[in-house]
N, C-alpha and C. Protein backbone atom coordinates (compact mmCIF):
# COMPACT_ATOMS: atom_id res chain seq x y z
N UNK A 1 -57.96 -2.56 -35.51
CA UNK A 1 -56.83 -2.59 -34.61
C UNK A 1 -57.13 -1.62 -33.48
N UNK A 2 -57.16 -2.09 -31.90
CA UNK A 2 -56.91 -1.01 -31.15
C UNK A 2 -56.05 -1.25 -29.94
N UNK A 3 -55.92 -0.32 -29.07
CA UNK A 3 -54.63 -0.67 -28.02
C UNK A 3 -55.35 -1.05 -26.80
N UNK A 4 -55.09 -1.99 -26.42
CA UNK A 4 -55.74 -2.47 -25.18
C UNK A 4 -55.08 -3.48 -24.16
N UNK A 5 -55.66 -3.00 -22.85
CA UNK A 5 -54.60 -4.25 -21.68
C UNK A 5 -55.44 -5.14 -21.46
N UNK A 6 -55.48 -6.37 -20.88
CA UNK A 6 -55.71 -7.12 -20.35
C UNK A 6 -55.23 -7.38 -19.36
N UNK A 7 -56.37 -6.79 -18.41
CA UNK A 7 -55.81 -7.49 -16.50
C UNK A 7 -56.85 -8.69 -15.86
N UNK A 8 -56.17 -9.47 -15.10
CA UNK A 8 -56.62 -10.53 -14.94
C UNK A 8 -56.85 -10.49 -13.44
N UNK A 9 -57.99 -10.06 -12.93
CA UNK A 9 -58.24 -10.72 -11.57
C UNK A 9 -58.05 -11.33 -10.78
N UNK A 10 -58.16 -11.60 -9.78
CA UNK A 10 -57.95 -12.95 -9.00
C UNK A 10 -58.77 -13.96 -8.87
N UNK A 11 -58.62 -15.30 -9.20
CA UNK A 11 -59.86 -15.96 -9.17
C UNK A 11 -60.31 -16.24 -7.46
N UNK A 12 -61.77 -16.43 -7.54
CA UNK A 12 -62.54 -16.76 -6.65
C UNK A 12 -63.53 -18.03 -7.03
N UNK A 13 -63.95 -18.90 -5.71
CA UNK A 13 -64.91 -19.37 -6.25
C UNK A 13 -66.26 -19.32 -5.26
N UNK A 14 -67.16 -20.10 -5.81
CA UNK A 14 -68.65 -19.53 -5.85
C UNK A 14 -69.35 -20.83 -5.16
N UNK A 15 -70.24 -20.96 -4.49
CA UNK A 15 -71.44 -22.15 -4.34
C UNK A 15 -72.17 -22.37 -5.29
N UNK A 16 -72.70 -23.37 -5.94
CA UNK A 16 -73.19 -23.67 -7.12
C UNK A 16 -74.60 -24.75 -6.49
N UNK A 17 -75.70 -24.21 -6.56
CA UNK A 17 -76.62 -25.79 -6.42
C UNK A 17 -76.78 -26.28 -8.07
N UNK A 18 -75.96 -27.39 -8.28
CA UNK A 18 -76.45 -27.84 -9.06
C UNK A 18 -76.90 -29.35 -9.27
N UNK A 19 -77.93 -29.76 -9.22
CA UNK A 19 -78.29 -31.35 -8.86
C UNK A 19 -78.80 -32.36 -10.04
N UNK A 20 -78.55 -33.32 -10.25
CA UNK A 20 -79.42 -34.16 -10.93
C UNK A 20 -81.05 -33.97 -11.00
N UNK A 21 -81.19 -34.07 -9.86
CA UNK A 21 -83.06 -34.22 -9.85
C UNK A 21 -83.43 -33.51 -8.71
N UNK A 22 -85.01 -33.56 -8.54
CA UNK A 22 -85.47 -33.07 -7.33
C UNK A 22 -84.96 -34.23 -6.21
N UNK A 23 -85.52 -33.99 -4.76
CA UNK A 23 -85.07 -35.01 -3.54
C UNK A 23 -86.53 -35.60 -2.74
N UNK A 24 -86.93 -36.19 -2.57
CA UNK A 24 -87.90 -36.74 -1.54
C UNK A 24 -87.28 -36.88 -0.56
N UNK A 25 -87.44 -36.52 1.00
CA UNK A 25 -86.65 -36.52 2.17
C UNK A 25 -87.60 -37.96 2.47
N UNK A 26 -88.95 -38.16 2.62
CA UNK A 26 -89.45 -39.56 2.38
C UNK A 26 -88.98 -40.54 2.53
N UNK A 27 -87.61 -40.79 1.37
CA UNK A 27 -87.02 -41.83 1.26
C UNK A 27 -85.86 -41.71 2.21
N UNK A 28 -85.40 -41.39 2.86
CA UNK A 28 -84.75 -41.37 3.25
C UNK A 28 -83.15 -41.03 3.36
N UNK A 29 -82.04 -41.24 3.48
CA UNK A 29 -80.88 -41.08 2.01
C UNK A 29 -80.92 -41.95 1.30
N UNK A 30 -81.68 -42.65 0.55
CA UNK A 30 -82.07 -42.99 -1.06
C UNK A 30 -82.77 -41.75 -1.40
N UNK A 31 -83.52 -40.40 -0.86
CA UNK A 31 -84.49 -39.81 -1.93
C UNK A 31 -83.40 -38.55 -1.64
N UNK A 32 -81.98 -38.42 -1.40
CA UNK A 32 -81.30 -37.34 -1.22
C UNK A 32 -80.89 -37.23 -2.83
N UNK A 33 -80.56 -35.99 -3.21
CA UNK A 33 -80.26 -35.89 -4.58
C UNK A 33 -78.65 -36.09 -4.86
N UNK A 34 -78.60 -36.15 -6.14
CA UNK A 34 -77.57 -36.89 -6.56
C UNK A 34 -76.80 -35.24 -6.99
N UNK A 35 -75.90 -34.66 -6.51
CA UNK A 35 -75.37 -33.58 -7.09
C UNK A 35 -74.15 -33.40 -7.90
N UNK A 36 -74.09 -33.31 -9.20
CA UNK A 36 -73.62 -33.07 -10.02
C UNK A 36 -72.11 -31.44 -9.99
N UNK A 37 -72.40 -30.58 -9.45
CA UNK A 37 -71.65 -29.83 -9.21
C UNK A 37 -72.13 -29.38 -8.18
N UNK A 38 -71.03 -28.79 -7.01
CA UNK A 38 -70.54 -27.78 -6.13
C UNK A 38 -70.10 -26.41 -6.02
N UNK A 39 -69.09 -26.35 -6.28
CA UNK A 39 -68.36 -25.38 -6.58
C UNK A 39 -68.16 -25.13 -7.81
N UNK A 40 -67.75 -23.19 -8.21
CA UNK A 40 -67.06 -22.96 -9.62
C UNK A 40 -66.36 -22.36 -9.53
N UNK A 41 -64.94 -21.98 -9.74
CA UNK A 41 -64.17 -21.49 -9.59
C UNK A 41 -63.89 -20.41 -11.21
N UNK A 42 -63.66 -19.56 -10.92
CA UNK A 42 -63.08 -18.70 -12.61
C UNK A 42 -62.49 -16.92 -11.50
N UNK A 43 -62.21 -16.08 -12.72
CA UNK A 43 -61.65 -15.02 -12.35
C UNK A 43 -62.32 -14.05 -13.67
N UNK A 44 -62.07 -13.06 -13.95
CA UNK A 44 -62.84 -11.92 -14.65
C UNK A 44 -61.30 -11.44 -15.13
N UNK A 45 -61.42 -10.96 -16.71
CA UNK A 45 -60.19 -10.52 -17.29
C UNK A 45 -61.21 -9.21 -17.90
N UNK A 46 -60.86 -7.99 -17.50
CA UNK A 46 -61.11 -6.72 -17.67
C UNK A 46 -60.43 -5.96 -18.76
N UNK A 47 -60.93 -5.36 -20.28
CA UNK A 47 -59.84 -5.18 -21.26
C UNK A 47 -60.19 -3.25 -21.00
N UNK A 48 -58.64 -2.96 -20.23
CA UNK A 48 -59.05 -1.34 -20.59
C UNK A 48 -58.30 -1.13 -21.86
N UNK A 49 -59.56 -0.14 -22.48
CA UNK A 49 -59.23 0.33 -23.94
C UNK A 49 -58.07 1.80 -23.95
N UNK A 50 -57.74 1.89 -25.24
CA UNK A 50 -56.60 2.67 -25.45
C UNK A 50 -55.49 2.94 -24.51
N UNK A 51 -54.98 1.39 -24.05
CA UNK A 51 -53.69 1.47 -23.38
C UNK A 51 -52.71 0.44 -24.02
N UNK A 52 -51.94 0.36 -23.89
CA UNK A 52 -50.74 -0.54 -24.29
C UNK A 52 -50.46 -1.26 -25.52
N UNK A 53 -50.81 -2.30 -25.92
CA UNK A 53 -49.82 -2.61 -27.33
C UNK A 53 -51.31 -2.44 -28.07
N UNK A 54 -51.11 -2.01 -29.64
CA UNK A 54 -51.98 -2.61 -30.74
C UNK A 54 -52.31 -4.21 -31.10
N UNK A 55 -53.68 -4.39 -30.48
CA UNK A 55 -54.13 -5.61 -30.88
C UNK A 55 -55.25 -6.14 -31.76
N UNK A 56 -55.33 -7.01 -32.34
CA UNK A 56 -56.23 -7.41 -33.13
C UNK A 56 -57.55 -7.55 -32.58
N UNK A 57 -58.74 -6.68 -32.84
CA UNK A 57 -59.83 -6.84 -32.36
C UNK A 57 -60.75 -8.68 -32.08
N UNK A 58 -60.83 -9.04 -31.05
CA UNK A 58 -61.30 -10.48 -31.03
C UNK A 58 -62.56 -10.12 -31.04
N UNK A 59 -63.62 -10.88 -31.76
CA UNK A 59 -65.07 -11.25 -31.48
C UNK A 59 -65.88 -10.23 -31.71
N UNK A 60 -64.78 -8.51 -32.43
CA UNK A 60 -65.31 -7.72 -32.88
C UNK A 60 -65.59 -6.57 -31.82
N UNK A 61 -65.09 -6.79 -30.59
CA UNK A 61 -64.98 -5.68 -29.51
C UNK A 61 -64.98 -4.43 -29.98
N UNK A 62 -65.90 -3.57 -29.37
CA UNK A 62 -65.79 -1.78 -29.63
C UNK A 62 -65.03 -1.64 -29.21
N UNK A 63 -64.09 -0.52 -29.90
CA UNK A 63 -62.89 0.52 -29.30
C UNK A 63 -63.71 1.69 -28.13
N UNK A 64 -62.93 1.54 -27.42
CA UNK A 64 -62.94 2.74 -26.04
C UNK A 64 -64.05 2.16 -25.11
N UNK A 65 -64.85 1.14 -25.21
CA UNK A 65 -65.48 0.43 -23.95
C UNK A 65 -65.15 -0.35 -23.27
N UNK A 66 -64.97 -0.67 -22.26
CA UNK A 66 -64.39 -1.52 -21.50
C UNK A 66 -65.47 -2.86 -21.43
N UNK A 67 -64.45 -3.79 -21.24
CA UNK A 67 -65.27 -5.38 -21.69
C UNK A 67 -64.28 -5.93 -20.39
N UNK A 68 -65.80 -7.19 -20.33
CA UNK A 68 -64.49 -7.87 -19.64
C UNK A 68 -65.01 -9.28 -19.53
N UNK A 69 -64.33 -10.35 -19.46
CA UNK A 69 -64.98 -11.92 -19.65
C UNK A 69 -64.53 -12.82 -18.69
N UNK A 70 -65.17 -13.92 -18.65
CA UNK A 70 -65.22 -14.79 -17.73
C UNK A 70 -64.18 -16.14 -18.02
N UNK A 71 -63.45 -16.84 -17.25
CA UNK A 71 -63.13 -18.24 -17.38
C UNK A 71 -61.69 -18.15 -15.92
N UNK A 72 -60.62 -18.67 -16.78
CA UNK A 72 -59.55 -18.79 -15.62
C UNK A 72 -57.85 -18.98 -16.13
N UNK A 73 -57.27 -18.05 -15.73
CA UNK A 73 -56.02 -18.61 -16.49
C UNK A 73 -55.52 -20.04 -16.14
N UNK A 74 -55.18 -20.45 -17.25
CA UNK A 74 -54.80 -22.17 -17.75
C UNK A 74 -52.71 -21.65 -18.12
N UNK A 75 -52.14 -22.78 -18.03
CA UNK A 75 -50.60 -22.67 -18.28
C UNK A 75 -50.25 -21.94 -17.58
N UNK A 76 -48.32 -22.51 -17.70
CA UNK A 76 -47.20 -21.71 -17.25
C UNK A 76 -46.92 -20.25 -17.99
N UNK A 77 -46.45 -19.17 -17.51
CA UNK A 77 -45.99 -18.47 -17.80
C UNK A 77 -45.34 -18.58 -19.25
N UNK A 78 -45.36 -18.37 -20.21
CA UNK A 78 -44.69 -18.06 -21.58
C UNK A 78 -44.99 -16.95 -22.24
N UNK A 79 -43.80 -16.63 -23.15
CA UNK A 79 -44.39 -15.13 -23.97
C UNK A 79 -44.57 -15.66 -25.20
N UNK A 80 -45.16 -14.47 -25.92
CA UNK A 80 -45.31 -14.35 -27.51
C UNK A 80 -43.98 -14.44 -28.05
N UNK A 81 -44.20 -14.68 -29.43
CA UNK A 81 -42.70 -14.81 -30.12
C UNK A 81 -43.25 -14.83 -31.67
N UNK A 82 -42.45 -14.15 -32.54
CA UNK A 82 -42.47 -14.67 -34.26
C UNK A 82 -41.05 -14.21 -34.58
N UNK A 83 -41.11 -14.39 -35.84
CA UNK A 83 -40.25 -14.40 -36.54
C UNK A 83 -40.37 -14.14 -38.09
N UNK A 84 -39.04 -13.39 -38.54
CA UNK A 84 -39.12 -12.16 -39.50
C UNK A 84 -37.82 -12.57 -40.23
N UNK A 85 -38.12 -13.00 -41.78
CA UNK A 85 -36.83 -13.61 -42.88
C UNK A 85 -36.51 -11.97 -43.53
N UNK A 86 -35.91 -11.67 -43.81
CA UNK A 86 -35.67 -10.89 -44.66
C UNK A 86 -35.09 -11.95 -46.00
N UNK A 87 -35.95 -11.88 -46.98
CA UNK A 87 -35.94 -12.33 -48.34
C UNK A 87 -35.52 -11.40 -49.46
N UNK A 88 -35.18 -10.35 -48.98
CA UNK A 88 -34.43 -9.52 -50.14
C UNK A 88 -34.17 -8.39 -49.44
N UNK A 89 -32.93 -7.84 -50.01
CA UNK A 89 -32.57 -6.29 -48.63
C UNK A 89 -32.70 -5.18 -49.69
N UNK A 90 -33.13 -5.40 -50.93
CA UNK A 90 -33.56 -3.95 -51.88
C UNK A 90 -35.12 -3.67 -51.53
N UNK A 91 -35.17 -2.70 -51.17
CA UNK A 91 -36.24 -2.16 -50.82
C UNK A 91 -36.48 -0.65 -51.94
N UNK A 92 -37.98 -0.62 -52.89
CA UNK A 92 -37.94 0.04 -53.37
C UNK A 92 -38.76 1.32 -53.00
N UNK A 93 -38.56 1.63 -51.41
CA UNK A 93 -39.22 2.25 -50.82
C UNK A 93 -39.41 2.25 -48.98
N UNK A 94 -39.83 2.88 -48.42
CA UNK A 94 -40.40 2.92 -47.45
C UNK A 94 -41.41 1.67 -46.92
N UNK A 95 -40.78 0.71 -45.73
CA UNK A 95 -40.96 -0.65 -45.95
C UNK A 95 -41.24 -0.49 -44.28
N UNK A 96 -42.12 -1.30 -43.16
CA UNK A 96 -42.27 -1.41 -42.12
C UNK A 96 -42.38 -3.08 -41.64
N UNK A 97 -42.18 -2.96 -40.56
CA UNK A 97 -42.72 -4.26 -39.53
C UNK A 97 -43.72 -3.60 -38.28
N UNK A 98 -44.72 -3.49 -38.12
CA UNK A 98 -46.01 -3.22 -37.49
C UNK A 98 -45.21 -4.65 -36.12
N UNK A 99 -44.90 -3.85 -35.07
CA UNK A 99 -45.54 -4.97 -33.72
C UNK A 99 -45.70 -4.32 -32.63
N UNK A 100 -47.12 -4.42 -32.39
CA UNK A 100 -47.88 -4.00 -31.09
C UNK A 100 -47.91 -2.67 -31.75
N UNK A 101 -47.27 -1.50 -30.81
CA UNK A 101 -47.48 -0.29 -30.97
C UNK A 101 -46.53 0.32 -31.96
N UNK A 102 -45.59 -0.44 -32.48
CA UNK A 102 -44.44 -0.05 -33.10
C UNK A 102 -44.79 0.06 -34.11
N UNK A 103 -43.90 0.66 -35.30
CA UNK A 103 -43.48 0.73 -36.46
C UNK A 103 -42.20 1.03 -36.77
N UNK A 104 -41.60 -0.23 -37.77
CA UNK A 104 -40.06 -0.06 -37.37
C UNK A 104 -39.57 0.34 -38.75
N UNK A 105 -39.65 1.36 -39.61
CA UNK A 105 -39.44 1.32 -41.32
C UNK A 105 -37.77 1.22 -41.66
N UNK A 106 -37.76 0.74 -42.88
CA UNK A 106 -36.83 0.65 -43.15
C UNK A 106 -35.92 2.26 -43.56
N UNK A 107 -34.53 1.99 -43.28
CA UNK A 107 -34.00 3.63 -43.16
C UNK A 107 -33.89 4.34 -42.52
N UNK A 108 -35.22 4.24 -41.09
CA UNK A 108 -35.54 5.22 -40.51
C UNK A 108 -35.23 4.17 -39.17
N UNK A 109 -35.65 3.33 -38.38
CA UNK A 109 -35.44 2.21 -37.40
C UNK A 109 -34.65 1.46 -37.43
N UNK A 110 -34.54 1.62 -38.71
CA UNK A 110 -33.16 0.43 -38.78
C UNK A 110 -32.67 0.49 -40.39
N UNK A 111 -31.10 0.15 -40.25
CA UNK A 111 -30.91 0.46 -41.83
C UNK A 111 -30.52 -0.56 -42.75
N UNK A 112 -31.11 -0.44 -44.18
CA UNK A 112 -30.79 -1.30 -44.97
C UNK A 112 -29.62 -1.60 -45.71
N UNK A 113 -29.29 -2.79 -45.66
CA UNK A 113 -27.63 -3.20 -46.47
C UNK A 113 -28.07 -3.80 -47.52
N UNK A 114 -28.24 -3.20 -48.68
CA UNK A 114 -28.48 -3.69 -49.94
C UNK A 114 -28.17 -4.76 -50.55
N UNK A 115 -26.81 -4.84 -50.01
CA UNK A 115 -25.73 -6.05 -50.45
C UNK A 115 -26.22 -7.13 -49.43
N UNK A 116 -27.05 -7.22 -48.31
CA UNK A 116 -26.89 -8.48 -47.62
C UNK A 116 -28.08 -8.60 -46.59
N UNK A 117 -28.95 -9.52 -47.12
CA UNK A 117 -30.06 -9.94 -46.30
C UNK A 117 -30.13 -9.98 -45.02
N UNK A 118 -28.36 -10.53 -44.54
CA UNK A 118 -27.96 -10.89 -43.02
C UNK A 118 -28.11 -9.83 -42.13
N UNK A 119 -27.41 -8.78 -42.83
CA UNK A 119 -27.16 -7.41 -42.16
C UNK A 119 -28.17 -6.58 -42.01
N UNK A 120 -29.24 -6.60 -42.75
CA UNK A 120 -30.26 -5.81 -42.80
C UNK A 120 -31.45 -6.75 -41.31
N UNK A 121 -31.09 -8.09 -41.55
CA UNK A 121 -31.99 -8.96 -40.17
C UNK A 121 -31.35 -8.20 -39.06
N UNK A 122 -30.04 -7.96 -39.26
CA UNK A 122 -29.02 -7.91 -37.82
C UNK A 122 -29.42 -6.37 -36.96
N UNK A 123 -29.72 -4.91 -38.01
CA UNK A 123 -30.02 -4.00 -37.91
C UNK A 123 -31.68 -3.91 -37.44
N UNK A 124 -32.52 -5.01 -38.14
CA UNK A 124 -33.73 -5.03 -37.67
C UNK A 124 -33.70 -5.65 -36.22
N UNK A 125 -33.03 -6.82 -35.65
CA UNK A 125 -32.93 -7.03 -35.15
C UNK A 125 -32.68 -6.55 -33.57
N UNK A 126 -31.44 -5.50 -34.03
CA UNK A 126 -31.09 -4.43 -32.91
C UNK A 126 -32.11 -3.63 -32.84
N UNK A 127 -33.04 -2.68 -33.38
CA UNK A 127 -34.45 -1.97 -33.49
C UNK A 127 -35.28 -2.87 -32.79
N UNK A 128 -35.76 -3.88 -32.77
CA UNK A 128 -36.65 -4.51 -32.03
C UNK A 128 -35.84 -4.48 -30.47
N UNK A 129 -34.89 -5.05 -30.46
CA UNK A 129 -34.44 -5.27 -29.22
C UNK A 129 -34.58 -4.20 -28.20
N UNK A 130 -33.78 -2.53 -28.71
CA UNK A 130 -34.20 -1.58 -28.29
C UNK A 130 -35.70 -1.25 -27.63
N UNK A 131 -36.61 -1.71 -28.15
CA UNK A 131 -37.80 -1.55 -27.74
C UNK A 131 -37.72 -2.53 -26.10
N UNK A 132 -39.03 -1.67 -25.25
CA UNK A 132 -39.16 -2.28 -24.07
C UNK A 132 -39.61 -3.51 -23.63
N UNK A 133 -40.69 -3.40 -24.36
CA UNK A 133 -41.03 -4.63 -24.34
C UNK A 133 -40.98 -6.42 -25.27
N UNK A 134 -39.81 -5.83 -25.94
CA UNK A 134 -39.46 -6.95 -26.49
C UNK A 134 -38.03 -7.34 -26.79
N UNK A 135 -37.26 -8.74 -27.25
CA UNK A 135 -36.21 -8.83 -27.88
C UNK A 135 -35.89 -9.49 -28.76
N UNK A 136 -34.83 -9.00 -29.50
CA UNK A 136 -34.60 -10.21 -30.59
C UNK A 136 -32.81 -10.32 -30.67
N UNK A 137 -33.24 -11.80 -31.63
CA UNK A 137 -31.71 -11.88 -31.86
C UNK A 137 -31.89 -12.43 -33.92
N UNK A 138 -31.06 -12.50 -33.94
CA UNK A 138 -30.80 -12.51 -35.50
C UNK A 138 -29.24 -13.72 -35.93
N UNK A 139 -30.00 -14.51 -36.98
CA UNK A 139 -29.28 -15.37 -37.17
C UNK A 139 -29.22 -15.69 -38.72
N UNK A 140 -28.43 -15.35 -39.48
CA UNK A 140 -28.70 -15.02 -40.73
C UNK A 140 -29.31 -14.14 -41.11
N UNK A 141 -30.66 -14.33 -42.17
CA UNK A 141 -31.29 -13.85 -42.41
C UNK A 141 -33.01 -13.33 -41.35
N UNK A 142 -32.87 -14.79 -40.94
CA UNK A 142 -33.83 -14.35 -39.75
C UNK A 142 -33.63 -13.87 -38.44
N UNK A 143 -34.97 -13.28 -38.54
CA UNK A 143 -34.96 -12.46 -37.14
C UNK A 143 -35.53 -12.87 -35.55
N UNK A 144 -35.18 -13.88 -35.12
CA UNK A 144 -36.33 -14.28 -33.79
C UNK A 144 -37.04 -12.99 -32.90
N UNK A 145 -37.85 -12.88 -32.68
CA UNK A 145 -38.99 -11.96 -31.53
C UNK A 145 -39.54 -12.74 -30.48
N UNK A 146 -39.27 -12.01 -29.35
CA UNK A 146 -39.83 -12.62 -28.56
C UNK A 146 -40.38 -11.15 -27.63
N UNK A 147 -41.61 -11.89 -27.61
CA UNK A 147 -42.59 -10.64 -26.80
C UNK A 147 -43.04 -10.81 -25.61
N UNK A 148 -44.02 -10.02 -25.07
CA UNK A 148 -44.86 -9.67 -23.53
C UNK A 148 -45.76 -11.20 -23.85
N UNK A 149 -45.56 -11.62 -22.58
CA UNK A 149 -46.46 -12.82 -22.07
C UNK A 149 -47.91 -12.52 -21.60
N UNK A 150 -48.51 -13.05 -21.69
CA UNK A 150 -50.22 -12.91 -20.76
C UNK A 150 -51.52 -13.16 -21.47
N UNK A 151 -52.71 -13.10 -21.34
CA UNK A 151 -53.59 -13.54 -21.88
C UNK A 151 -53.95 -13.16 -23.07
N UNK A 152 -53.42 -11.80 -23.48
CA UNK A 152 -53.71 -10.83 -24.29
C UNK A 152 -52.53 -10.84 -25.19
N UNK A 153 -51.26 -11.44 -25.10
CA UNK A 153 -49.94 -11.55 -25.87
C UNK A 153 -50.00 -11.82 -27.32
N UNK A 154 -51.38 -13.22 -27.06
CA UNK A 154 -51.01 -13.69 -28.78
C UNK A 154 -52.09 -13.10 -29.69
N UNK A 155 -52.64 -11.66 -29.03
CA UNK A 155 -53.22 -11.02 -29.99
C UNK A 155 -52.49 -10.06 -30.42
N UNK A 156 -51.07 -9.55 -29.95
CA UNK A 156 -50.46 -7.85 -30.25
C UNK A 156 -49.68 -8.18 -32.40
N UNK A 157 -50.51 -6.78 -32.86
CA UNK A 157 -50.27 -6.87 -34.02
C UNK A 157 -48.90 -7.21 -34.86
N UNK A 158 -49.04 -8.03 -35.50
CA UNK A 158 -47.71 -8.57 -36.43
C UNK A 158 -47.42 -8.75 -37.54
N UNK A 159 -47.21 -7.72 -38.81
CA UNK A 159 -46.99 -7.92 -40.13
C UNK A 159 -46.05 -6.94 -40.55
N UNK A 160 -45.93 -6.73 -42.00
CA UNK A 160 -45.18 -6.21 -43.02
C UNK A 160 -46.15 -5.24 -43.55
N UNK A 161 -45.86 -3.88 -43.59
CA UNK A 161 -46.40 -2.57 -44.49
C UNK A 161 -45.58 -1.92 -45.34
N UNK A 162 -46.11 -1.27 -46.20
CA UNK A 162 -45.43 -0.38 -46.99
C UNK A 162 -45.48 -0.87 -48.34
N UNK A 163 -43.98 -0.12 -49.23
CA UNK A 163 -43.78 -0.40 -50.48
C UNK A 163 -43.45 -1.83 -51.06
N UNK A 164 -42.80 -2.85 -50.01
CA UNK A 164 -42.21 -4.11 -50.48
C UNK A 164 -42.14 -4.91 -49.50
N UNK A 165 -43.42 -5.19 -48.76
CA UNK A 165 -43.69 -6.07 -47.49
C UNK A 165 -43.18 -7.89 -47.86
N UNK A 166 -43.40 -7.71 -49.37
CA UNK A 166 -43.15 -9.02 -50.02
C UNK A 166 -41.17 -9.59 -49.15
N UNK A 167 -40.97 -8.82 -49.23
CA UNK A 167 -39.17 -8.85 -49.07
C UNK A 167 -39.31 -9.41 -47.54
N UNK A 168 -40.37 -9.29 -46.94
CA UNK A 168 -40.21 -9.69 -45.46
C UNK A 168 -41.05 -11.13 -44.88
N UNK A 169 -40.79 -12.14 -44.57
CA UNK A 169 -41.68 -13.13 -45.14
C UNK A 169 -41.85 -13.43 -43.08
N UNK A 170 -43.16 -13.48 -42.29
CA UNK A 170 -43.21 -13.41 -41.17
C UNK A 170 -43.97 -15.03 -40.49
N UNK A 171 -43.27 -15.47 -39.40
CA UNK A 171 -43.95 -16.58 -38.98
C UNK A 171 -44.21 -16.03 -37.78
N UNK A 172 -45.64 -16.35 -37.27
CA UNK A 172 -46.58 -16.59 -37.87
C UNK A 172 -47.03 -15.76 -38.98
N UNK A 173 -47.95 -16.23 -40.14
CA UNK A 173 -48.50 -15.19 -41.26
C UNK A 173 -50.07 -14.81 -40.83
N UNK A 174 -50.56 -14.99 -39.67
CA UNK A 174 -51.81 -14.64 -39.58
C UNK A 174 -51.96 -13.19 -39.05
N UNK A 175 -50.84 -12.33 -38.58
CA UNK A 175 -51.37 -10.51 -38.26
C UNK A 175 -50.62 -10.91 -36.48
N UNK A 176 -50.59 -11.72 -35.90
CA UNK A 176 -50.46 -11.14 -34.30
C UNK A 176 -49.35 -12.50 -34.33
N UNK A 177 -49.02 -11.79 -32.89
CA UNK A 177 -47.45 -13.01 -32.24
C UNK A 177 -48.58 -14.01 -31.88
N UNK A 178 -47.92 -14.85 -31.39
CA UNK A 178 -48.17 -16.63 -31.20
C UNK A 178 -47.25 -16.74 -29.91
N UNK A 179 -47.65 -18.05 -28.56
CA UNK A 179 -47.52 -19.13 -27.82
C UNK A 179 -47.35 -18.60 -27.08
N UNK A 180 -47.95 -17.06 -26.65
CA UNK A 180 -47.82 -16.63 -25.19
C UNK A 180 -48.94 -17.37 -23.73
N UNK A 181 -48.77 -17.42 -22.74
CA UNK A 181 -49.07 -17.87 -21.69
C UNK A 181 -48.74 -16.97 -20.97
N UNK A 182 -49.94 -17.47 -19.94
CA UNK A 182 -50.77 -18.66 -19.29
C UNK A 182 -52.03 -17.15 -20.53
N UNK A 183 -53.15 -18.45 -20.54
CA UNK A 183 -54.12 -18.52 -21.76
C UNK A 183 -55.44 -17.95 -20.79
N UNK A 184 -56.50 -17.51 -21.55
CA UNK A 184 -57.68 -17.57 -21.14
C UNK A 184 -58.33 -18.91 -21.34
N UNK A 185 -58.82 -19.50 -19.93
CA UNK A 185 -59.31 -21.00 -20.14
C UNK A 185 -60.81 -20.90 -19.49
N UNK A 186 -61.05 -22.30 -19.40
CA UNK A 186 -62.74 -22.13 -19.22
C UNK A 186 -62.76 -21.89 -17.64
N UNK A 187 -63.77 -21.85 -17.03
CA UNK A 187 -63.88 -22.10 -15.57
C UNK A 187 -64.00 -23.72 -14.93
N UNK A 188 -64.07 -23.98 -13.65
CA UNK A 188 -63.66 -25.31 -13.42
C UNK A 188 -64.90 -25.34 -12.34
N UNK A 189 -65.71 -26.33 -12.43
CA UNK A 189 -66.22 -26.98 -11.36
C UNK A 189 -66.00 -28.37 -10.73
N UNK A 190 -66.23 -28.05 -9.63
CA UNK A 190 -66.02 -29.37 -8.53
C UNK A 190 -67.33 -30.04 -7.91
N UNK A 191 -67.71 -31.88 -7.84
CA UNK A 191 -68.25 -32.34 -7.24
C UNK A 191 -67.94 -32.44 -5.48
């Protein structure tokens, strides 16, 4: 896990010779080549290390070097989002929700109602919201999240720690939020 931004450049594009074959001028325009691409268009996404939310290392990136990769943002604007059941409000201990930079434990961020699954979503609920960069609302037992948008969104960390993580059941279950936009996409060339 480390904390990192993702800034996204501006795209530019480039001259490309890229041709089918060699050309014989000889022939005349029959021996002109047949060109396959022109132009490429992409932008550079630069990750500075130890800033902003906790994210899941992609592709195995070193902490504290700066990286940065090639393609083009793809999609509309959308943020990250999951979602958090509370499946039981007895907690036999010191219990967390990990997102991004946070840690929200139970007792201490927000408090537990023993008697009621609802109330304990509703209290988690308000704790997330508080935070800056995110909000939630709460509907029963579950908790909706909705997070920071951008290329780097649907990696910021997302699970259950502690004594009874079991009690907290999270969609997505893979560690980070989900369906933020606009995406890292490939680059585009033109004939």
């Amino acid at each position: 896990m480390a904390k990192k931004i993702v800034s996204a450049q501006r795209p530019f594009t480039m001259l490309i010779a890229n041709t089918r074959g060699g050309s014989d001028p000889s022939m005349g325009p029959a021996g002109n080549p047949v060109i396959l691409r022109q132009t490429m268009t992409q932008q550079y996404f630069v990750e500075i290390p130890n800033r902003g939310p906790n994210t899941m290392v992609q592709g195995g990136g070193v902490k504290g070097l700066h990286n940065s990769a090639g393609g083009l943002l793809t999609g509309a604007t959308a943020a990250s989002g999951g979602m958090v059941t509370v499946g039981s409000a007895v907690f036999n201990g010191p219990t967390s929700i990990r997102l991004g930079q946070y840690l929200l434990t139970t007792d201490e961020q927000f408090i537990v109602d023993p008697a009621s699954a609802a109330n304990t979503a509703t209290a988690l609920a308000d704790a997330i919201d508080a935070l800056t960069e995110y909000s939630a609302s709460a509907a029963g037992a579950d908790v909706t999240i909705v997070g920071p948008s951008g290329p780097n969104a649907n990696n910021i960390v997302f699970r259950a720690e502690g004594v009874a993580p079991a009690n907290f059941t999270l969609l997505p279950d893979h560690g980070n939020l989900t369906g933020a936009a606009p995406i890292k996409g490939p680059m585009t060339f033109t004939t």
